[in-house]
PDB file of N, CA and C in Angstrom:
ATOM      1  N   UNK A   1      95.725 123.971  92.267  1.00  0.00           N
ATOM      2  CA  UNK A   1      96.296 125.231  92.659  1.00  0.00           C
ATOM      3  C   UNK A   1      97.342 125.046  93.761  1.00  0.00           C
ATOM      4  N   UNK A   2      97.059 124.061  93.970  1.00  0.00           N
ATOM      5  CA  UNK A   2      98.304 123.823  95.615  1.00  0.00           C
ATOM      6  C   UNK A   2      99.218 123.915  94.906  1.00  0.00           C
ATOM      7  N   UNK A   3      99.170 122.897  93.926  1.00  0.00           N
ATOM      8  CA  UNK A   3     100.889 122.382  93.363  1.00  0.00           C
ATOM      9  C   UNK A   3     101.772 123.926  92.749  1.00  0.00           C
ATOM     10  N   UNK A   4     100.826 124.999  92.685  1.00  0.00           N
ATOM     11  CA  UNK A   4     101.608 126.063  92.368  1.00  0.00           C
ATOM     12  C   UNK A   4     102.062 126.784  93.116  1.00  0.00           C
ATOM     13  N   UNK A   5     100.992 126.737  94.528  1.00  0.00           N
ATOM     14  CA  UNK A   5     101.207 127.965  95.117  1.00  0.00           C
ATOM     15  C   UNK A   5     102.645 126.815  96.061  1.00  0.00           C
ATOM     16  N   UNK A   6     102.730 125.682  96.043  1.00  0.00           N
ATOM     17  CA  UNK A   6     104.114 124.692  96.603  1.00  0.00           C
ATOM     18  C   UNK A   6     105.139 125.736  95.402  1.00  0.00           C
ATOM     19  N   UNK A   7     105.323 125.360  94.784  1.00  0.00           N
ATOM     20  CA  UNK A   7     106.453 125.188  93.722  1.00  0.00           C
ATOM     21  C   UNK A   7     106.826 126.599  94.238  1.00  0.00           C
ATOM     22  N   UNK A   8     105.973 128.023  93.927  1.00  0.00           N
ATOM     23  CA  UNK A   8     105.846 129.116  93.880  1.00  0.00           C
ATOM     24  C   UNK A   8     106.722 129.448  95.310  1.00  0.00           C
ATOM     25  N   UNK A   9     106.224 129.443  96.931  1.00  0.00           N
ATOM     26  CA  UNK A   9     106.357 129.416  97.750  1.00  0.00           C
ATOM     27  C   UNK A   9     107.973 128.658  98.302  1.00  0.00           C
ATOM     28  N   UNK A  10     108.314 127.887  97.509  1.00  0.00           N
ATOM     29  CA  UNK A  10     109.131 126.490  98.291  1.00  0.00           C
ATOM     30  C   UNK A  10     110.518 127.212  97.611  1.00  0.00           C
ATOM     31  N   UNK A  11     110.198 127.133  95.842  1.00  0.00           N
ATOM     32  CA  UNK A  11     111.627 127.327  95.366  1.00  0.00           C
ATOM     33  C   UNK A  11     111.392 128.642  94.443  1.00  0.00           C
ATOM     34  N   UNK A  12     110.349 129.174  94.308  1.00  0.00           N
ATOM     35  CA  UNK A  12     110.211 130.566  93.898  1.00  0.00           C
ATOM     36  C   UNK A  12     109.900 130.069  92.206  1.00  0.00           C
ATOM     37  N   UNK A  13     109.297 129.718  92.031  1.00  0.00           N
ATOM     38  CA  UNK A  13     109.146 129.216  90.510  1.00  0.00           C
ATOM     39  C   UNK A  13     107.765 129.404  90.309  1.00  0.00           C
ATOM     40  N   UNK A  14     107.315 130.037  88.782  1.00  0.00           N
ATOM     41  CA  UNK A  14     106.261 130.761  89.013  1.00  0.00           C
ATOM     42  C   UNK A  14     105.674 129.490  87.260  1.00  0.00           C
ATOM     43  N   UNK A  15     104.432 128.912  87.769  1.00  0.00           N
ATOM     44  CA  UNK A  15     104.024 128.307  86.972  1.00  0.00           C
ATOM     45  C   UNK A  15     103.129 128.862  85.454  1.00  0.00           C
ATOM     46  N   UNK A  16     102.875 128.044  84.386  1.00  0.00           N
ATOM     47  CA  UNK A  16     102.180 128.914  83.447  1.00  0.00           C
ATOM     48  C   UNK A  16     100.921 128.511  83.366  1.00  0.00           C
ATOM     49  N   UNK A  17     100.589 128.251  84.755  1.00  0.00           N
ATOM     50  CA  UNK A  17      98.973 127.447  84.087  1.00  0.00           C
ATOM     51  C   UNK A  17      98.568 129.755  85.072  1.00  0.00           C
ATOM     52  N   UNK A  18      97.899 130.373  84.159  1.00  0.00           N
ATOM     53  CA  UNK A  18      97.632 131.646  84.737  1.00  0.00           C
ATOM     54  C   UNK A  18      96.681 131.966  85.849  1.00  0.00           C
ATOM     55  N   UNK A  19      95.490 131.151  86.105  1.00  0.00           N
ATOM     56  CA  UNK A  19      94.273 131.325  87.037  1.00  0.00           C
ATOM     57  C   UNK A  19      94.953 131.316  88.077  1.00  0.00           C
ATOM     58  N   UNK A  20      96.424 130.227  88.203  1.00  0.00           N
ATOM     59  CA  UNK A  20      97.076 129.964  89.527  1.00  0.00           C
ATOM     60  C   UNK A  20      98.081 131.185  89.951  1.00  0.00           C
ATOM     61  N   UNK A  21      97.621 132.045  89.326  1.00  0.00           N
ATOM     62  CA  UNK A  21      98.259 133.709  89.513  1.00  0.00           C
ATOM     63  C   UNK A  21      97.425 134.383  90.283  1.00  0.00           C
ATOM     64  N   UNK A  22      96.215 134.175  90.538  1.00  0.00           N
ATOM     65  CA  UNK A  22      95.391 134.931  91.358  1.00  0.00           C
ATOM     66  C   UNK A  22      95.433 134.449  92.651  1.00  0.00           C
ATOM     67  N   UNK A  23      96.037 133.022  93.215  1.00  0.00           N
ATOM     68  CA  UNK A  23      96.798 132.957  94.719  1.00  0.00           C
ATOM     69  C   UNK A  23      96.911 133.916  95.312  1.00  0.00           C
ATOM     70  N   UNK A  24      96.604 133.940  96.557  1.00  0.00           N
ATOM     71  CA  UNK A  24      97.283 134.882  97.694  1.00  0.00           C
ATOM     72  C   UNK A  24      99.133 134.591  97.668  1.00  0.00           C
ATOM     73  N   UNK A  25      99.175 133.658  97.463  1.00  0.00           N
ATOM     74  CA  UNK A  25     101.019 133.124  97.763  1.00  0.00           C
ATOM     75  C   UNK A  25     101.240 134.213  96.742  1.00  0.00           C
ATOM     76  N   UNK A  26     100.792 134.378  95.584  1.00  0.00           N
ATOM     77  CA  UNK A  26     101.653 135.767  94.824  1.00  0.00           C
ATOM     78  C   UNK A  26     101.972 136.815  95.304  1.00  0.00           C
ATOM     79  N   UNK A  27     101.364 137.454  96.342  1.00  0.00           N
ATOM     80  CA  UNK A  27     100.847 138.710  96.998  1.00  0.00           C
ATOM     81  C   UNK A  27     101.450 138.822  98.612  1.00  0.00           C
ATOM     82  N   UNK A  28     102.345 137.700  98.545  1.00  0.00           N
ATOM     83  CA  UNK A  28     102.942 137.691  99.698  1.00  0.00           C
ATOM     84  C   UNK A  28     104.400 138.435  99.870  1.00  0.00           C
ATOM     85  N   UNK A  29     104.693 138.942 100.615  1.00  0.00           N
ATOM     86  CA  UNK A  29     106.118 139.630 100.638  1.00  0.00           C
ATOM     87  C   UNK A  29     107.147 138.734 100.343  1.00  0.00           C
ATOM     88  N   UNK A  30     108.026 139.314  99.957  1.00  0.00           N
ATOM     89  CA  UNK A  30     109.362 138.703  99.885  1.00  0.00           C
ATOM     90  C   UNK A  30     110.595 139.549 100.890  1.00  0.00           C
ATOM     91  N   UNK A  31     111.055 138.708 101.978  1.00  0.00           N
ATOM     92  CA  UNK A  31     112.085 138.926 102.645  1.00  0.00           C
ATOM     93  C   UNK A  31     113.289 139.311 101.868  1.00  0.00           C
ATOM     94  N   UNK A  32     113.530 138.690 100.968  1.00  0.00           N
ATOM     95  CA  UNK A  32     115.209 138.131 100.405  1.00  0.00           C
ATOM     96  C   UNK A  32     114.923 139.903  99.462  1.00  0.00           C
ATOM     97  N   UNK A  33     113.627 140.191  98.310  1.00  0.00           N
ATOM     98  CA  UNK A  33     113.396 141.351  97.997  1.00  0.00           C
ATOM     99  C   UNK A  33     112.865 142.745  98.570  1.00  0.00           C
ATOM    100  N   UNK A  34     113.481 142.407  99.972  1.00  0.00           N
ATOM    101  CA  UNK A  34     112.969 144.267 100.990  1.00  0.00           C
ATOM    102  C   UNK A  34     111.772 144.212 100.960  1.00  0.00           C
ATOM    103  N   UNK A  35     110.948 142.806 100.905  1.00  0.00           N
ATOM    104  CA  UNK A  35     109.074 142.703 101.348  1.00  0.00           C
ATOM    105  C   UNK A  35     108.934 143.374 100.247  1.00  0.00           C
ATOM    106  N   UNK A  36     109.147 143.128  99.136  1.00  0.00           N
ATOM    107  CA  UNK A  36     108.140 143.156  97.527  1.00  0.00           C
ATOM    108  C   UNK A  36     107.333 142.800  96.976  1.00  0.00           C
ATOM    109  N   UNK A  37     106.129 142.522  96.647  1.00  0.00           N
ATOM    110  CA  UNK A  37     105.737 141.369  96.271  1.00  0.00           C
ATOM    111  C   UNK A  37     106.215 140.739  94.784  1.00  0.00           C
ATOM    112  N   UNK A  38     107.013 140.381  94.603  1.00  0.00           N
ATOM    113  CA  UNK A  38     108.316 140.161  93.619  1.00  0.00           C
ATOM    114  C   UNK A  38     106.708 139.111  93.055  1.00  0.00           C
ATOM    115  N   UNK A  39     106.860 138.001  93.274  1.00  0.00           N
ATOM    116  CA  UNK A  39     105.942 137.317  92.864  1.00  0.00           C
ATOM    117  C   UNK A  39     104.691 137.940  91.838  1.00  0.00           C
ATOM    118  N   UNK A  40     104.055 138.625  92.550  1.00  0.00           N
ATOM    119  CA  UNK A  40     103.143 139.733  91.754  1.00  0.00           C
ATOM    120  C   UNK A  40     103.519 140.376  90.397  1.00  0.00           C
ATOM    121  N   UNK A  41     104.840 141.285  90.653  1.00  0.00           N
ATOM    122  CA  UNK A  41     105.291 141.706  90.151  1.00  0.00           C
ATOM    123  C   UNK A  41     105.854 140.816  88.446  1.00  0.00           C
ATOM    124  N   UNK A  42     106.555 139.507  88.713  1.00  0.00           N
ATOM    125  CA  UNK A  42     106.912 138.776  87.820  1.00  0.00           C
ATOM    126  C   UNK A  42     105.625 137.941  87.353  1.00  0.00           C
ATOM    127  N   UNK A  43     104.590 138.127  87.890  1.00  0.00           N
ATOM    128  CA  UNK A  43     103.566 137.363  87.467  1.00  0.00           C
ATOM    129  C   UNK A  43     102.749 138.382  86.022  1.00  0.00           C
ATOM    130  N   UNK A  44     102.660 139.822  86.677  1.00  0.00           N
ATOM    131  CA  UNK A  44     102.518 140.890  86.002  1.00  0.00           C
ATOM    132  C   UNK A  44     103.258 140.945  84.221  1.00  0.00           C
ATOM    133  N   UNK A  45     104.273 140.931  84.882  1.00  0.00           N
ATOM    134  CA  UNK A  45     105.644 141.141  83.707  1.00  0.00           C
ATOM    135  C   UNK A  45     105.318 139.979  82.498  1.00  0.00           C
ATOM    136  N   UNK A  46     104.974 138.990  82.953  1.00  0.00           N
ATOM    137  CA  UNK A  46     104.733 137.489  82.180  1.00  0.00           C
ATOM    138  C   UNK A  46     104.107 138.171  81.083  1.00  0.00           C
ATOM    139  N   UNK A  47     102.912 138.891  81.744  1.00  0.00           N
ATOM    140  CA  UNK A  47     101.286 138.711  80.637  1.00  0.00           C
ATOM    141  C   UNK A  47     102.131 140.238  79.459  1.00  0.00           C
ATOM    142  N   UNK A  48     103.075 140.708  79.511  1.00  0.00           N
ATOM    143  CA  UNK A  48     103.884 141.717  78.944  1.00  0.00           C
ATOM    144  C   UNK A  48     104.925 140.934  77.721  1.00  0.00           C
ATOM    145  N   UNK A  49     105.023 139.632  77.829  1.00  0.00           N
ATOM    146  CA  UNK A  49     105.796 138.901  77.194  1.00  0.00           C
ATOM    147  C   UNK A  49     105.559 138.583  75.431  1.00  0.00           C
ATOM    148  N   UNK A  50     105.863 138.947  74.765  1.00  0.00           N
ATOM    149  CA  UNK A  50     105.351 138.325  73.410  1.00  0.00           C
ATOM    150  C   UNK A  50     105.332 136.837  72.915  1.00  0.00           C
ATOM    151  N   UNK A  51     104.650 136.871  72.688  1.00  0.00           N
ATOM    152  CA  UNK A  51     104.538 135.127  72.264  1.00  0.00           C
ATOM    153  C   UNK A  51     105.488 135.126  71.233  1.00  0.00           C
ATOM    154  N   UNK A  52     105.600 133.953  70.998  1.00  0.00           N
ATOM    155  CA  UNK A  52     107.096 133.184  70.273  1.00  0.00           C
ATOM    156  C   UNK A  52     106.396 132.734  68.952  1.00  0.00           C
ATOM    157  N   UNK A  53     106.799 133.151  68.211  1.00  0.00           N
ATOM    158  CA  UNK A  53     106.203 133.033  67.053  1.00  0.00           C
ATOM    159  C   UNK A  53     107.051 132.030  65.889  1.00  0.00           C
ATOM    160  N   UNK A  54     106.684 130.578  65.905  1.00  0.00           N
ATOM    161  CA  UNK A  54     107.457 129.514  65.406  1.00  0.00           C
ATOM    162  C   UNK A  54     107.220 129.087  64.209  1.00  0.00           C
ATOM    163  N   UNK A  55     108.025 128.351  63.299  1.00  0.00           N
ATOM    164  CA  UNK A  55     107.461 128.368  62.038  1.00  0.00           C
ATOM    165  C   UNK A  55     107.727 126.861  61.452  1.00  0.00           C
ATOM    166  N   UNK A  56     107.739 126.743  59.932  1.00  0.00           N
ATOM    167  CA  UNK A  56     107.454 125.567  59.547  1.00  0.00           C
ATOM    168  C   UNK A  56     108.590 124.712  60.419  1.00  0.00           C
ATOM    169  N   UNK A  57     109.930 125.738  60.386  1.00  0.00           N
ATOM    170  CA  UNK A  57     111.090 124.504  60.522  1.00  0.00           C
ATOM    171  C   UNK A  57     111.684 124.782  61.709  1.00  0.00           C
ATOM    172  N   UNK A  58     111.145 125.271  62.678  1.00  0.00           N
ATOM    173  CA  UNK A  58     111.862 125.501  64.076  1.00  0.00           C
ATOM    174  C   UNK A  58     112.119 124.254  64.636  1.00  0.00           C
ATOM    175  N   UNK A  59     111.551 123.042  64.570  1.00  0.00           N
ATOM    176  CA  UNK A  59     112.310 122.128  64.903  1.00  0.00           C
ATOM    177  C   UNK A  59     113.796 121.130  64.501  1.00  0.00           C
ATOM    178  N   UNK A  60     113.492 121.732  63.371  1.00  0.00           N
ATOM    179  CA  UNK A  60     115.160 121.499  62.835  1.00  0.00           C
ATOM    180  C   UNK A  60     115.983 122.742  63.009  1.00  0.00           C
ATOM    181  N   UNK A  61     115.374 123.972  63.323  1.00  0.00           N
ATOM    182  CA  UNK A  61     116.868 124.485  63.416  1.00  0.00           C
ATOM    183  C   UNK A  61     116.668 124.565  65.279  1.00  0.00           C
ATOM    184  N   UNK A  62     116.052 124.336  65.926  1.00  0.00           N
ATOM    185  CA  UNK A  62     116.442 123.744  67.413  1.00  0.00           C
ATOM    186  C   UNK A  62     117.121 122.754  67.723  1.00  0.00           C
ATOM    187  N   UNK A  63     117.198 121.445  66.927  1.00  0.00           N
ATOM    188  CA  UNK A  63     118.054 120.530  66.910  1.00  0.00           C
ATOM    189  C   UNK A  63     119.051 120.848  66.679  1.00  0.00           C
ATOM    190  N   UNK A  64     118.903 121.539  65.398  1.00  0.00           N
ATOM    191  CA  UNK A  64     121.077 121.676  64.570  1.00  0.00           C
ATOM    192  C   UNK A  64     121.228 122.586  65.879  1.00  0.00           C
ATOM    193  N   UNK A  65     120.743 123.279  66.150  1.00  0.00           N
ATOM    194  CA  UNK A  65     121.431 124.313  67.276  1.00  0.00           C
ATOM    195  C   UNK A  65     121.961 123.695  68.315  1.00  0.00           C
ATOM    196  N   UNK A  66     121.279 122.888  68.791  1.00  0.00           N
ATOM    197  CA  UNK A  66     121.117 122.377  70.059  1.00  0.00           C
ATOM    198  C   UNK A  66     122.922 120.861  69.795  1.00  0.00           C
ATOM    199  N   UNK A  67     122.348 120.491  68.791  1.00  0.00           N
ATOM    200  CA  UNK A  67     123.597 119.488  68.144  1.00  0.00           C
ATOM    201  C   UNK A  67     124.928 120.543  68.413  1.00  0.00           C
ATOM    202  N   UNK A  68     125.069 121.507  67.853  1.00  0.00           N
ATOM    203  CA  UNK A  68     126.385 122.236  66.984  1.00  0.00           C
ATOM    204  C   UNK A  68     126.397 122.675  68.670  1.00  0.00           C
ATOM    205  N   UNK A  69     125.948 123.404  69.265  1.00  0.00           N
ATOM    206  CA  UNK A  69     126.599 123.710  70.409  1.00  0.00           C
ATOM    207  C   UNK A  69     127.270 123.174  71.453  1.00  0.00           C
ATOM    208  N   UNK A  70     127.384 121.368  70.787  1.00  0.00           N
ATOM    209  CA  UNK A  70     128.514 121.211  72.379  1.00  0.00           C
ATOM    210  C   UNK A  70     129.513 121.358  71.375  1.00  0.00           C
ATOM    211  N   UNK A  71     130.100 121.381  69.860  1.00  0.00           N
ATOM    212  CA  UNK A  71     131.315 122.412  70.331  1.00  0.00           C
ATOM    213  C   UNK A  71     131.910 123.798  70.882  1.00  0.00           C
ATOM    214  N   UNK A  72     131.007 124.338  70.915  1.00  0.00           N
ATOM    215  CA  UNK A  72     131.145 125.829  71.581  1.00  0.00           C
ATOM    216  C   UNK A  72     131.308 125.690  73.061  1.00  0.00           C
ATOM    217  N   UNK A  73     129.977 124.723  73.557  1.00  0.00           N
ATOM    218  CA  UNK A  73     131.020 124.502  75.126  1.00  0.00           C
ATOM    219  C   UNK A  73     132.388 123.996  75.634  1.00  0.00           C
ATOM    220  N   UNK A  74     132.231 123.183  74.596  1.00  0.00           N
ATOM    221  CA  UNK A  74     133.799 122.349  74.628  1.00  0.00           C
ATOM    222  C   UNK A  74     135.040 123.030  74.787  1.00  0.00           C
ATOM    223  N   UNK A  75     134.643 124.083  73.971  1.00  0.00           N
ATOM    224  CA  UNK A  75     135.803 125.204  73.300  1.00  0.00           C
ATOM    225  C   UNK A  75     136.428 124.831  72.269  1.00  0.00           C
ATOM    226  N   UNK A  76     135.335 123.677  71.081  1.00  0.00           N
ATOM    227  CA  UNK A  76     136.423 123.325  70.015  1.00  0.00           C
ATOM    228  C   UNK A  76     135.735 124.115  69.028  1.00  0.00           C
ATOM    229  N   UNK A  77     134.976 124.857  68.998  1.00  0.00           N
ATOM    230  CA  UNK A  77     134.438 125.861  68.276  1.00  0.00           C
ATOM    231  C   UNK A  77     133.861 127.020  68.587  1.00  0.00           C
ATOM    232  N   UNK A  78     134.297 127.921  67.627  1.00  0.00           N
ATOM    233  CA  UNK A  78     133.931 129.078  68.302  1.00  0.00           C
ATOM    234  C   UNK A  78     132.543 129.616  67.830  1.00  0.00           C
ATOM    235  N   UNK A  79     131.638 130.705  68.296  1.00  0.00           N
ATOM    236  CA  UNK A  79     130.581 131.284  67.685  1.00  0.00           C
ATOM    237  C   UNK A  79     129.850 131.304  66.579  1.00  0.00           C
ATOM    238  N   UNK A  80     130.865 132.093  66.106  1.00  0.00           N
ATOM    239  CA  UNK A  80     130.708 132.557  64.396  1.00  0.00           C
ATOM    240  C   UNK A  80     131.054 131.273  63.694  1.00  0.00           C
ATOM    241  N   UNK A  81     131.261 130.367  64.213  1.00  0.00           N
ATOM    242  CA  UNK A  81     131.908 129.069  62.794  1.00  0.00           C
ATOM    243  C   UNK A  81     130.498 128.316  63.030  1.00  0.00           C
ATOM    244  N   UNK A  82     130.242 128.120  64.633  1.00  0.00           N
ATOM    245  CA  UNK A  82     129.699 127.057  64.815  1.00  0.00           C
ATOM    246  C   UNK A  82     127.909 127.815  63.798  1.00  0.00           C
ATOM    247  N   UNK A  83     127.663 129.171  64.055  1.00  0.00           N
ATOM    248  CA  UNK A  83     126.749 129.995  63.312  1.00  0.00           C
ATOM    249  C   UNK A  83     126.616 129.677  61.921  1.00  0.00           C
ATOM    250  N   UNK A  84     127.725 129.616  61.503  1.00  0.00           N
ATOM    251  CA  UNK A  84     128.276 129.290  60.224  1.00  0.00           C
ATOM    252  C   UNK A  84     127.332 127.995  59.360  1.00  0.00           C
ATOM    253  N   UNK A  85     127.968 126.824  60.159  1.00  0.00           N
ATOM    254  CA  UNK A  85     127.617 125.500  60.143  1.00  0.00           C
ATOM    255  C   UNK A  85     126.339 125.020  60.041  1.00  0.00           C
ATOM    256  N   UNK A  86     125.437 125.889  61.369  1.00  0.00           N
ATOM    257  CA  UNK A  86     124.202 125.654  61.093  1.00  0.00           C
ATOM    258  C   UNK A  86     123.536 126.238  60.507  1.00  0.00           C
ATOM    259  N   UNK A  87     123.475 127.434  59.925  1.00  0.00           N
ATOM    260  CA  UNK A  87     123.080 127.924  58.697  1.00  0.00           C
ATOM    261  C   UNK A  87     123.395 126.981  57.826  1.00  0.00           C
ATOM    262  N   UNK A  88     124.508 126.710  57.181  1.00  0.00           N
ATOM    263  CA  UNK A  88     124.257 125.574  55.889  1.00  0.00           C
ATOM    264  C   UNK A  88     123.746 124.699  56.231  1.00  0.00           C
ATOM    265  N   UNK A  89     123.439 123.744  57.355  1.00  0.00           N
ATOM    266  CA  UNK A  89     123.241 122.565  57.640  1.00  0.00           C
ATOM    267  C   UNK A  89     121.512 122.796  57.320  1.00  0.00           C
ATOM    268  N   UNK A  90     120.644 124.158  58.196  1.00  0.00           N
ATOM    269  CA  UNK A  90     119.471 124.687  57.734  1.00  0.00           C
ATOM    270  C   UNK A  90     118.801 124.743  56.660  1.00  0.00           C
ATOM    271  N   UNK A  91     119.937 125.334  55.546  1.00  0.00           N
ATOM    272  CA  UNK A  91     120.074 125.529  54.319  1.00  0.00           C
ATOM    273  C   UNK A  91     119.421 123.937  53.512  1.00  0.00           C
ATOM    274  N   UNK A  92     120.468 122.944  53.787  1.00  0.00           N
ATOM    275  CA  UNK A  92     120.393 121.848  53.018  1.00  0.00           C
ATOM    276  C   UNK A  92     118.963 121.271  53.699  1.00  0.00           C
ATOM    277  N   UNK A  93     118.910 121.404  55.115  1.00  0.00           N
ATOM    278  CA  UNK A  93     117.589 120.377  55.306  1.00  0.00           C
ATOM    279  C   UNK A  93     116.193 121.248  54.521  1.00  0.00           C
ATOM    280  N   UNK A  94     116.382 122.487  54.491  1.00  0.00           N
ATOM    281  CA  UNK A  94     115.382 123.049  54.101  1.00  0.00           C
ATOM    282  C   UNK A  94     114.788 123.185  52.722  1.00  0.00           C
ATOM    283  N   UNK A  95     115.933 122.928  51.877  1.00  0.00           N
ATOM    284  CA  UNK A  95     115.667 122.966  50.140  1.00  0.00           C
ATOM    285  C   UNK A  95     115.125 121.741  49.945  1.00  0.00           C
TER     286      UNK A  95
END
């Protein structure tokens, strides 16, 4: 529990192991948020989150995604092409 209520406390990063949500460090004010307990609050919000619901081939289309997007940072491709691309590329690994 230390190592959360560190992380939590030091650089504001709120861990997913959950028991380590019942800390006092959650429940502590925040200066920077007008004494909120922001912490609390985003700890709250978490358990509101829907789970991610993944399927046979999410790891290939996380890769092609993850591949095809340094042209979009680059700026040698735009959105819709690079969208384009990995859809067929999806397409073929998937048939």
């Amino acid at each position: 529990m230390n190592f959360y209520e560190t992380i939590l406390t030091d650089i504001g990063a709120i861990g997913a192991y959950i028991p380590a949500q019942s800390s006092e460090a959650y429940n502590e004010p925040s200066e920077y948020f007008g004494g909120e307990t922001i912490w609390a609050n985003f700890a709250e919000w978490a358990t509101k989150v829907p789970p991610i619901n993944v399927g046979v081939y999410s790891d290939e289309a996380d890769s092609t995604m993850i591949t095809n997007m340094a042209g979009v940072l680059d700026g040698s491709v735009e959105i819709p092409e690079m969208l384009e691309t990995v859809e067929e590329l999806l397409e073929a690994q998937i048939q």
